[in-house]
N, C-alpha and C. Protein backbone atom coordinates (compact mmCIF):
# COMPACT_ATOMS: atom_id res chain seq x y z
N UNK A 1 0.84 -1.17 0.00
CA UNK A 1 0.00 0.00 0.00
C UNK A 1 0.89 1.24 0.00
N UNK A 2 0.57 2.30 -0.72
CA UNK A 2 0.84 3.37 -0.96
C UNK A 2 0.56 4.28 -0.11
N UNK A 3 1.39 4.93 1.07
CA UNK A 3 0.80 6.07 1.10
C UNK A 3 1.35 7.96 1.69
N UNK A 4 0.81 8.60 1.48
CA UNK A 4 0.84 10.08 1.28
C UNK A 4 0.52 10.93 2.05
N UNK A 5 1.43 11.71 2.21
CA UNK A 5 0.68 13.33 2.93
C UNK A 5 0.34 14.08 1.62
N UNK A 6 -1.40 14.29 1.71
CA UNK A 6 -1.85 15.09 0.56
C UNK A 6 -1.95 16.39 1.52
N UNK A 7 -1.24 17.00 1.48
CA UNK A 7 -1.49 18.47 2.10
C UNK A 7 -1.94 18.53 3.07
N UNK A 8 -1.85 17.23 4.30
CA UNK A 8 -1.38 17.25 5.90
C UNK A 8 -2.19 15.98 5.89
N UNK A 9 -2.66 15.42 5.10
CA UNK A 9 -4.44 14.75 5.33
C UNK A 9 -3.70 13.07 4.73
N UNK A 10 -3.66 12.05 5.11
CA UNK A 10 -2.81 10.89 5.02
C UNK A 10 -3.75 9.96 4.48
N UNK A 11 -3.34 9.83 2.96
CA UNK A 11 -4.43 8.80 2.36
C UNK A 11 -3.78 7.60 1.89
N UNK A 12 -3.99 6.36 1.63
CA UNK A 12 -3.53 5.15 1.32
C UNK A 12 -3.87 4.80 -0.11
N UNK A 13 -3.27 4.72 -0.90
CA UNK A 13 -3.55 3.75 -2.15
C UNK A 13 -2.86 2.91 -2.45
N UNK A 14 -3.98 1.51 -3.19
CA UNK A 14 -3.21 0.22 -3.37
C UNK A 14 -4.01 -0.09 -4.70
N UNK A 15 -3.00 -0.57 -5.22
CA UNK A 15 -3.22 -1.35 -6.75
C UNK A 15 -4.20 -2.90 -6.64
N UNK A 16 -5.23 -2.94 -7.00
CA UNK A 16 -5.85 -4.40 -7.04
C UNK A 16 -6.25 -4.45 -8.38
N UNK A 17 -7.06 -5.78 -9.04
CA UNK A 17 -7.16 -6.08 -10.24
C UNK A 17 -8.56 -5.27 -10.80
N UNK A 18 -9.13 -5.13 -9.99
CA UNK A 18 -10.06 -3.98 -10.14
C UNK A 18 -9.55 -2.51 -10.43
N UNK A 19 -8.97 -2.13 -10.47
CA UNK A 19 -8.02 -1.25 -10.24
C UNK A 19 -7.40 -0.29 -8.98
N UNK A 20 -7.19 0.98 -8.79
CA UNK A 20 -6.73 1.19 -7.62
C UNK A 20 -7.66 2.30 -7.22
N UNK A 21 -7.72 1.64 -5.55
CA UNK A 21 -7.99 2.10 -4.47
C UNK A 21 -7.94 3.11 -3.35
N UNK A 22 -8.34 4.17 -3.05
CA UNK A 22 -8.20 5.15 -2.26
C UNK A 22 -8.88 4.71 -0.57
N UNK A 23 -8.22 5.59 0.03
CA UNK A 23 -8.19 5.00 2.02
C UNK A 23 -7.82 6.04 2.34
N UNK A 24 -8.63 6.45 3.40
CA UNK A 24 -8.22 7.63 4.80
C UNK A 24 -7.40 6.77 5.55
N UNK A 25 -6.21 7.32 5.88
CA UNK A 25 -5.11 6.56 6.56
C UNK A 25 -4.77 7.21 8.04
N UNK A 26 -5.13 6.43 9.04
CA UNK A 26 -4.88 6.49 10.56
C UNK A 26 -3.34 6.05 10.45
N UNK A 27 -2.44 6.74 10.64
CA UNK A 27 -0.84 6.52 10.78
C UNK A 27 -0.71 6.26 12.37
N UNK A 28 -1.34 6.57 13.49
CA UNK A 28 -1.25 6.49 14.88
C UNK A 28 -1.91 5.25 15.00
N UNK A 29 -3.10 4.31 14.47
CA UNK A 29 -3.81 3.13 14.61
C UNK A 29 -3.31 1.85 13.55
N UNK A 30 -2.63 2.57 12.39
CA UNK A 30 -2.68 1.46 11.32
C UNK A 30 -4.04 0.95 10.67
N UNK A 31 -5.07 2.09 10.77
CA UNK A 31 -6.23 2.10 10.48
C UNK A 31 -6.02 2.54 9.40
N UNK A 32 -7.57 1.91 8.20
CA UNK A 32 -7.43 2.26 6.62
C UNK A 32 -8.89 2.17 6.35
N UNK A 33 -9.41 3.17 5.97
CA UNK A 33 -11.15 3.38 5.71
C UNK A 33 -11.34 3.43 4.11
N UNK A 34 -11.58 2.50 3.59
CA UNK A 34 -11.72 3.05 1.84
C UNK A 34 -12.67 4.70 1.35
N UNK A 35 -12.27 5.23 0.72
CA UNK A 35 -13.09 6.26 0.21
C UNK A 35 -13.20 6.20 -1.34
N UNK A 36 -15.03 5.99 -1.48
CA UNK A 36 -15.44 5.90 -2.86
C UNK A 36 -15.41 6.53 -3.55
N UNK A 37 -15.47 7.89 -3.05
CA UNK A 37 -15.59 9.29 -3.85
C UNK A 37 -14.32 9.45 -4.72
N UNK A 38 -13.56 9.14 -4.16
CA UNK A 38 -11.81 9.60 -4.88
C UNK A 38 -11.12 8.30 -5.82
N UNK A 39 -11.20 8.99 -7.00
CA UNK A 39 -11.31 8.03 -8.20
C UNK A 39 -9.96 8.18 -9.07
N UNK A 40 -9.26 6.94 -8.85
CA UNK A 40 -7.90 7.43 -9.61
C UNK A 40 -7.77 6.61 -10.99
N UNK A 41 -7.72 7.24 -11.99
CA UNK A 41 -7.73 6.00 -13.50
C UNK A 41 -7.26 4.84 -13.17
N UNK A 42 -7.58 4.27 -13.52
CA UNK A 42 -6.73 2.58 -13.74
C UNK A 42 -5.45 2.52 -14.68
N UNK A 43 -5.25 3.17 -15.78
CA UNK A 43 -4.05 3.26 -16.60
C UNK A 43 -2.91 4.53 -16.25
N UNK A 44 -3.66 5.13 -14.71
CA UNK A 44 -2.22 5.93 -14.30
C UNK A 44 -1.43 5.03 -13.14
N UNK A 45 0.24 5.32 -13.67
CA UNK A 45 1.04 4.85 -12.86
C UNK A 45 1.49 5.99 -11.55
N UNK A 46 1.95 4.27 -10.73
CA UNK A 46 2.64 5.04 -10.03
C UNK A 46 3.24 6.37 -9.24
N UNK A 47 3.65 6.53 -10.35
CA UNK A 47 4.55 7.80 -10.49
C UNK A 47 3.41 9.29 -10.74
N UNK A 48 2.68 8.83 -11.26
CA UNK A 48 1.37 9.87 -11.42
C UNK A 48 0.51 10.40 -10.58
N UNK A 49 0.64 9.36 -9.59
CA UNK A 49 -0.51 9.81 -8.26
C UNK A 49 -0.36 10.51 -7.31
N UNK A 50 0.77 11.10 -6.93
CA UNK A 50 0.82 12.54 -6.49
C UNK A 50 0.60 13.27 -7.04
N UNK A 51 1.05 13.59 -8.59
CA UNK A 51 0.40 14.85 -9.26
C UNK A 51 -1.09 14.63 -9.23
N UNK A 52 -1.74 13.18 -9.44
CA UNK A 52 -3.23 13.72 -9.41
C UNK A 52 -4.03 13.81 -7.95
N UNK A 53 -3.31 13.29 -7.61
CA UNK A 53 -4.38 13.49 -5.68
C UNK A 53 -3.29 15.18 -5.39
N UNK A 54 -2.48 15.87 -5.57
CA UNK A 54 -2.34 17.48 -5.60
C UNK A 54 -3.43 18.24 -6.55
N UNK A 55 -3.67 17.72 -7.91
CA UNK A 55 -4.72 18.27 -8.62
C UNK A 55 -6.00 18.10 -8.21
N UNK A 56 -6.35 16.86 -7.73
CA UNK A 56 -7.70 16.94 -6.90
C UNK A 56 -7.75 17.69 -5.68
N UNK A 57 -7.07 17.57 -4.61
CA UNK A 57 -6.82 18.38 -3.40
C UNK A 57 -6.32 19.73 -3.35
N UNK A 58 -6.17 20.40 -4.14
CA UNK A 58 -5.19 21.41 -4.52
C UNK A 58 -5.77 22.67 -3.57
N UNK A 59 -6.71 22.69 -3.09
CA UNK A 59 -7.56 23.18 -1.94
C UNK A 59 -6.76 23.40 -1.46
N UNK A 60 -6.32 22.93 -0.45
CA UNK A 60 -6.56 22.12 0.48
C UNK A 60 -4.87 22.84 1.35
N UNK A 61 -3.87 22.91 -0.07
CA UNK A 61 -2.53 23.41 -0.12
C UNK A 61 -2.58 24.73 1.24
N UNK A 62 -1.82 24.32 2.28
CA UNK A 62 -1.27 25.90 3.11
C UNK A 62 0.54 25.74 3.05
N UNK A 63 0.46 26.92 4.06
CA UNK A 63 1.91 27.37 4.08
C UNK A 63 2.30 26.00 4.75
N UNK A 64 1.85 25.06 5.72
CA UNK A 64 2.76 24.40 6.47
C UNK A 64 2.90 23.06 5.98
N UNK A 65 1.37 23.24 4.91
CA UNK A 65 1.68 21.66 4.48
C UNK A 65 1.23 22.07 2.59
N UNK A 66 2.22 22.06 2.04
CA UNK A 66 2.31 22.86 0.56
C UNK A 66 2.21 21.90 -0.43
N UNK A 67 2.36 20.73 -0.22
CA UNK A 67 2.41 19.32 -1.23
C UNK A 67 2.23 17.88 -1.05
N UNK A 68 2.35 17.41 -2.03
CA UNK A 68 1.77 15.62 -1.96
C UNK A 68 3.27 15.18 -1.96
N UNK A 69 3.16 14.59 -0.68
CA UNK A 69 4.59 13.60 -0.57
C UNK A 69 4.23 12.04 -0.42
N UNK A 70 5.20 11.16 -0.43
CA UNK A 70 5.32 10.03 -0.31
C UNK A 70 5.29 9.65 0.66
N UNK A 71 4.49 9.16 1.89
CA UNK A 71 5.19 8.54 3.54
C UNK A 71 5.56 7.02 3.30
N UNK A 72 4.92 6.58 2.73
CA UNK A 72 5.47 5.10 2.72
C UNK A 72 5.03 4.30 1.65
């Protein structure tokens, strides 16, 4: 599983054959809640899904937390 600080807010994505999956991510519990609403193509890689969860969230951007990083 994939997952991210989208602009302070810690979401999980994982690749299945269905395609991939979005999760509100509890980093203090190891808790993972799927979220339906947030829809990532099936033919984007990897490497793409910070630019598109920053383009969806792009809100969201402050001074202390300015971008989509990688946590794990």
């Amino acid at each position: 599983m994939l997952i991210y600080s989208v602009f302070g807010r810690h979401l999980a994505v994982k690749k299945t054959s269905d395609g991939w999956q979005v999760f509100r991510a509890d980093m203090a519990e190891r808790k993972f809640s799927r979220l339906y609403d947030i829809i990532i193509p099936d033919d984007m890689t990897e490497d793409e899904i910070p630019g598109w969860l920053g383009d969806i969230f792009h809100e969201a951007a402050s001074e202390r937390h300015p971008d989509v990083k990688r946590v794990e």
